[in-house]
Protein backbone atom coordinates (compact mmCIF):
# COMPACT_ATOMS: atom_id res chain seq x y z
CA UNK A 1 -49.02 20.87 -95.86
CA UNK A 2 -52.93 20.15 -96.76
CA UNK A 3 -54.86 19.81 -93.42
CA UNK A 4 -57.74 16.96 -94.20
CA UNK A 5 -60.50 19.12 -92.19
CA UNK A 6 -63.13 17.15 -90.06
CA UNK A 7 -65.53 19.57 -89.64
CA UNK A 8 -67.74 21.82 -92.09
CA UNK A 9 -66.33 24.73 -93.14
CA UNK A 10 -68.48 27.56 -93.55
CA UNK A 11 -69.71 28.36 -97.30
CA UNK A 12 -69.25 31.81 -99.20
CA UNK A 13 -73.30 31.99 -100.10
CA UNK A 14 -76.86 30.63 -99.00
CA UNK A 15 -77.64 29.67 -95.59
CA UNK A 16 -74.23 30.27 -94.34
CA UNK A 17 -73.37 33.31 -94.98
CA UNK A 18 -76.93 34.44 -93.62
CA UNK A 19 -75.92 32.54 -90.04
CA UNK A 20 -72.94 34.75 -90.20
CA UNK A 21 -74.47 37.94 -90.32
CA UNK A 22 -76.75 36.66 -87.45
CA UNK A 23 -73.49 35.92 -85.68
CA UNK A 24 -72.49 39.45 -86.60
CA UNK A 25 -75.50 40.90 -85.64
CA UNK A 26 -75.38 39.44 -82.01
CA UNK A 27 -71.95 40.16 -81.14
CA UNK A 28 -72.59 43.70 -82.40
CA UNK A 29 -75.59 44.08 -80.00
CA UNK A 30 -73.89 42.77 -77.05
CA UNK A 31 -70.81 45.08 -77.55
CA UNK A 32 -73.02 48.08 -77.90
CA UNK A 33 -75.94 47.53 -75.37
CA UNK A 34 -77.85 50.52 -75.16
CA UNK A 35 -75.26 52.85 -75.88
CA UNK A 36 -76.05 52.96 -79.66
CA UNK A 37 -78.12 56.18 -82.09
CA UNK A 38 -80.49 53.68 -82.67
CA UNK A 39 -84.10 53.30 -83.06
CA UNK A 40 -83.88 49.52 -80.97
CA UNK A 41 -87.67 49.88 -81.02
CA UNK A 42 -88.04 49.74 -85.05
CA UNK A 43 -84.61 47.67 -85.31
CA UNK A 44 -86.90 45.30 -82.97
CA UNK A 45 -89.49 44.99 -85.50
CA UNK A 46 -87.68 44.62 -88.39
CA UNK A 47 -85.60 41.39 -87.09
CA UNK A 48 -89.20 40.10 -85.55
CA UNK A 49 -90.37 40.37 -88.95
CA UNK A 50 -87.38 38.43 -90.36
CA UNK A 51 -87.26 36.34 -87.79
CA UNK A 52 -91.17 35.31 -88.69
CA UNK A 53 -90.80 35.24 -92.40
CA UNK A 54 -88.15 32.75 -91.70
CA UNK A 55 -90.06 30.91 -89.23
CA UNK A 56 -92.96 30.84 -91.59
CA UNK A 57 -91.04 28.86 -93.97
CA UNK A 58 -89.65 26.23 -92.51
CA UNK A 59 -90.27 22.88 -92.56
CA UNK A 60 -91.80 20.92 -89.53
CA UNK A 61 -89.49 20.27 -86.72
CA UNK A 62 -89.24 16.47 -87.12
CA UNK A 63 -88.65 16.40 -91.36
CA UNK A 64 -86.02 19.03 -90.22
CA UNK A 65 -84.26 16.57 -87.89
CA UNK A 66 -83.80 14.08 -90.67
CA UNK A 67 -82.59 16.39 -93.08
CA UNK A 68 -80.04 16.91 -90.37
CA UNK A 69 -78.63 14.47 -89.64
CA UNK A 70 -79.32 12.38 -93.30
CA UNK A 71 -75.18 12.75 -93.59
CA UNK A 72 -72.78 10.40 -92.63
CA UNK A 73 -70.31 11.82 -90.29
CA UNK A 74 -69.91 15.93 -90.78
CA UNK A 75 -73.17 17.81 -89.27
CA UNK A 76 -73.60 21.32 -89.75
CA UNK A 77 -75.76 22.27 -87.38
CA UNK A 78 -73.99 21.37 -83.94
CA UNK A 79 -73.05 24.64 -81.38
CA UNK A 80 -69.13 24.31 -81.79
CA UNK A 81 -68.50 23.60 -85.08
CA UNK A 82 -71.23 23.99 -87.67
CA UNK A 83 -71.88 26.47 -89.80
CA UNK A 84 -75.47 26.79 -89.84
CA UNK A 85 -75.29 27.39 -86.20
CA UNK A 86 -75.51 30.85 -84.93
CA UNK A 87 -74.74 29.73 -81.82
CA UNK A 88 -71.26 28.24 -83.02
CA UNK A 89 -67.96 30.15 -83.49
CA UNK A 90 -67.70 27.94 -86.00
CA UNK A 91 -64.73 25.82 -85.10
CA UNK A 92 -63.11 23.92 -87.88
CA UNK A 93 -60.78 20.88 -86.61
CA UNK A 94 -58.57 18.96 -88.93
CA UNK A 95 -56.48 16.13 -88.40
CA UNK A 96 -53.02 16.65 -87.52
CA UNK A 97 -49.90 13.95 -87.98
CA UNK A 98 -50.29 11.66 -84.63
CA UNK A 99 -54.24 10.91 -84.90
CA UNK A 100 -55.10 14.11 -83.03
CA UNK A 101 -57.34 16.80 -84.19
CA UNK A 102 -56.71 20.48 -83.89
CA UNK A 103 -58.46 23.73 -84.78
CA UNK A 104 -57.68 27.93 -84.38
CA UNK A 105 -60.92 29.90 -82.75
CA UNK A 106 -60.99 33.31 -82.09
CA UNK A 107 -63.96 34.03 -79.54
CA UNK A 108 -65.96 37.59 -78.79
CA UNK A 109 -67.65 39.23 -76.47
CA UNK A 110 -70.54 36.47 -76.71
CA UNK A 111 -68.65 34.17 -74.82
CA UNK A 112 -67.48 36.38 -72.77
CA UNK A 113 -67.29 35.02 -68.94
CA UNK A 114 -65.11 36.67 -66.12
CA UNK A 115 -64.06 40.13 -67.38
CA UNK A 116 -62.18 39.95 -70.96
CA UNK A 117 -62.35 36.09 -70.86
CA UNK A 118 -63.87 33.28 -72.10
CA UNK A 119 -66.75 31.56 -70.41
CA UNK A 120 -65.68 28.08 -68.59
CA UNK A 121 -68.51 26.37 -69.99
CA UNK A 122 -67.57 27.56 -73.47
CA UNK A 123 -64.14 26.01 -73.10
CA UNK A 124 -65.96 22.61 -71.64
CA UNK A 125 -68.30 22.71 -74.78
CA UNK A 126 -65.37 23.48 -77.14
CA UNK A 127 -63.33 20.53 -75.52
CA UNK A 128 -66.03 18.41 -75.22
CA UNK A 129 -66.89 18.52 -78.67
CA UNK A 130 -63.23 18.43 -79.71
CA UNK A 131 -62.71 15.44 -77.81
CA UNK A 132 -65.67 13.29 -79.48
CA UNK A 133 -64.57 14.23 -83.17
CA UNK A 134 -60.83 13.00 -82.40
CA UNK A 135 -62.68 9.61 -80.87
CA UNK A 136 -64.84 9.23 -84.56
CA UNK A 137 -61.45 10.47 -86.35
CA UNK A 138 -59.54 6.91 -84.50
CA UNK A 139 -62.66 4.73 -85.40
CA UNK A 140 -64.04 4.54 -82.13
CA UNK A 141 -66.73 6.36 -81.03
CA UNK A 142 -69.67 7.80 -78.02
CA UNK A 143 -71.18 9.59 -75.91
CA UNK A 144 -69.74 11.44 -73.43
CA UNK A 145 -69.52 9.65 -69.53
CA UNK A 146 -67.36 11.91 -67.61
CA UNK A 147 -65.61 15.35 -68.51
CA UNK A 148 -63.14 16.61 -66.17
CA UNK A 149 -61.77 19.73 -66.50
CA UNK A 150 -58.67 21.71 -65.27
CA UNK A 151 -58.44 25.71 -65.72
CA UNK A 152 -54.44 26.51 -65.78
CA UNK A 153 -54.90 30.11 -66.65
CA UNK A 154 -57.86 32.63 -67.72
CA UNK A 155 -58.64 32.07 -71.71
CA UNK A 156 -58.59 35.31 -73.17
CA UNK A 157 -61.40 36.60 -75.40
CA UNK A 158 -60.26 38.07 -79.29
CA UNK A 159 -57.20 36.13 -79.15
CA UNK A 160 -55.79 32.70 -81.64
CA UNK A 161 -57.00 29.74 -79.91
CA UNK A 162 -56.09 26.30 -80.59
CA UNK A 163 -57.99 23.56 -79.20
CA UNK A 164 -57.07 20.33 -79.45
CA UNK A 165 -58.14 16.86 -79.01
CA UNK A 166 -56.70 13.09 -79.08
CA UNK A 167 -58.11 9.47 -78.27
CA UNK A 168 -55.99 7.81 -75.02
CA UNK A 169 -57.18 4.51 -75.28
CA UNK A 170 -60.15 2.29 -75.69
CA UNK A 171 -60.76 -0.92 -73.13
CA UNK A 172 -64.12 -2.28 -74.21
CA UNK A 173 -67.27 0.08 -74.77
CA UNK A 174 -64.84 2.54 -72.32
CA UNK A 175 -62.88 5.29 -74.15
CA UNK A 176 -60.45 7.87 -73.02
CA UNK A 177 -59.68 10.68 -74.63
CA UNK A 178 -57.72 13.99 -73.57
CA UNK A 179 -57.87 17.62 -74.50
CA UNK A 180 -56.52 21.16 -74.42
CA UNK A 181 -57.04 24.47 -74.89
CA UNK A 182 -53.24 26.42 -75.80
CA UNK A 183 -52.72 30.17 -76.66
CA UNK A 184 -49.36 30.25 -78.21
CA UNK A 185 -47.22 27.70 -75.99
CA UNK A 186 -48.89 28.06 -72.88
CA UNK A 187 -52.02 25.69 -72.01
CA UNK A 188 -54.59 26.95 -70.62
CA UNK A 189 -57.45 24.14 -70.05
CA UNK A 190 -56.76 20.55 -69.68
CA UNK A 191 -59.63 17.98 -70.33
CA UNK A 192 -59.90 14.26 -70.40
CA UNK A 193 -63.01 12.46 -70.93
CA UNK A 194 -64.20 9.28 -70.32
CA UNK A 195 -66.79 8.27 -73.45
CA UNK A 196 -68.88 4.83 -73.70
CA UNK A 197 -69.38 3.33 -77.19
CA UNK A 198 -72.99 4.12 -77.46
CA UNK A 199 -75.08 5.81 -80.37
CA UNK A 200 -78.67 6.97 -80.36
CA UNK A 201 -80.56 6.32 -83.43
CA UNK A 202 -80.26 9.32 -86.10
CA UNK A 203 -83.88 10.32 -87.09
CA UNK A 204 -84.89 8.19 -89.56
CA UNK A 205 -82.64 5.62 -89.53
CA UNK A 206 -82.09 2.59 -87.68
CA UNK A 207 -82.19 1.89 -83.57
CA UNK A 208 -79.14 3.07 -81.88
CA UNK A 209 -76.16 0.41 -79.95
């Protein structure tokens, strides 16, 4: 069965790829601390360097804001699912039979919370998130109002993920959606979220509802 996929999937090449080995890079750090033959003090240089010759080409802040969000619908730069986010896992969610949305993550030491687990506020982004692409998937929309959370069981670090998301029901500018985060058959966070049909303008582009 195709999976119609919601969210940017990483690319082989270009900007990407580079974002990956800046993911790479970090989780590689963390896992090794100071307990590495290194030189840190030169390594420290050289990625200051890169990080400046980077910096020194980009464009200013506010052109870079419009090129991000010029697209209709899939970003690539958010912190859950987009590719050109270092911060990001990257998620991918697709749409599943039954108007929910669904993606597989497998998270590191970077997101690391109580010992060999996932931060709580990782799984709250990761739901959050979740939860507002199934709302665009069903046509309706916003930001987030309320986001309540229940932890069933520690969520294990390097381990298949699924999170998934699916709209409740919509009464006026009021929508509900619910959420979970499963390993195998077992849930192990519960969210639902109360969103409000509101946009803010997109850089650029028109005043926001």
């Amino acid at each position: 069965m195709t999976l119609t996929e919601l969210t940017a999937r990483p690319d082989e090449s270009g900007i990407d790829t580079a974002v990956a080995a800046v993911r790479r890079l970090a989780a590689a750090l963390l896992a090794a601390g100071g307990r590495v033959d290194l030189d840190l003090d030169d390594l420290a240089r050289r990625l200051s360097a890169m990080a400046g010759e980077v910096e020194g080409l980009a464009p200013e802040l506010a052109d870079r804001m419009v090129d991000m969000w010029s697209g209709e619908g899939v970003t690539r730069h958010d912190p859950v699912t987009g590719p050109e986010n270092a911060i990001a896992p990257p998620l991918v969610l697709c749409a599943e039979d039954g108007g929910s949305v669904a993606g597989t993550v497998n998270l590191g030491i970077p997101y690391q919370g109580p010992p060999g687990c996932v931060h709580g506020g990782i799984s709250a982004l990761l739901l959050d998130h979740t939860l507002g692409v199934a709302n665009a998937h069903a046509g309706t929309s916003g930001m987030t109002g309320t986001l309540t959370l229940r932890y069933e069981r520690p969520v294990p670090l390097h381990t298949d993920l699924v999170v998934r998301g699916w709209q409740e029901r919509v009464e006026g500018r009021k929508i509900w959606s619910h959420g979970t985060i499963t390993s195998g058959e077992e849930v192990l966070v519960r969210a639902e979220g109360l969103f409000i049909d509101k946009h803010l303008a997109r850089p650029g582009q028109e005043v926001s509802r």
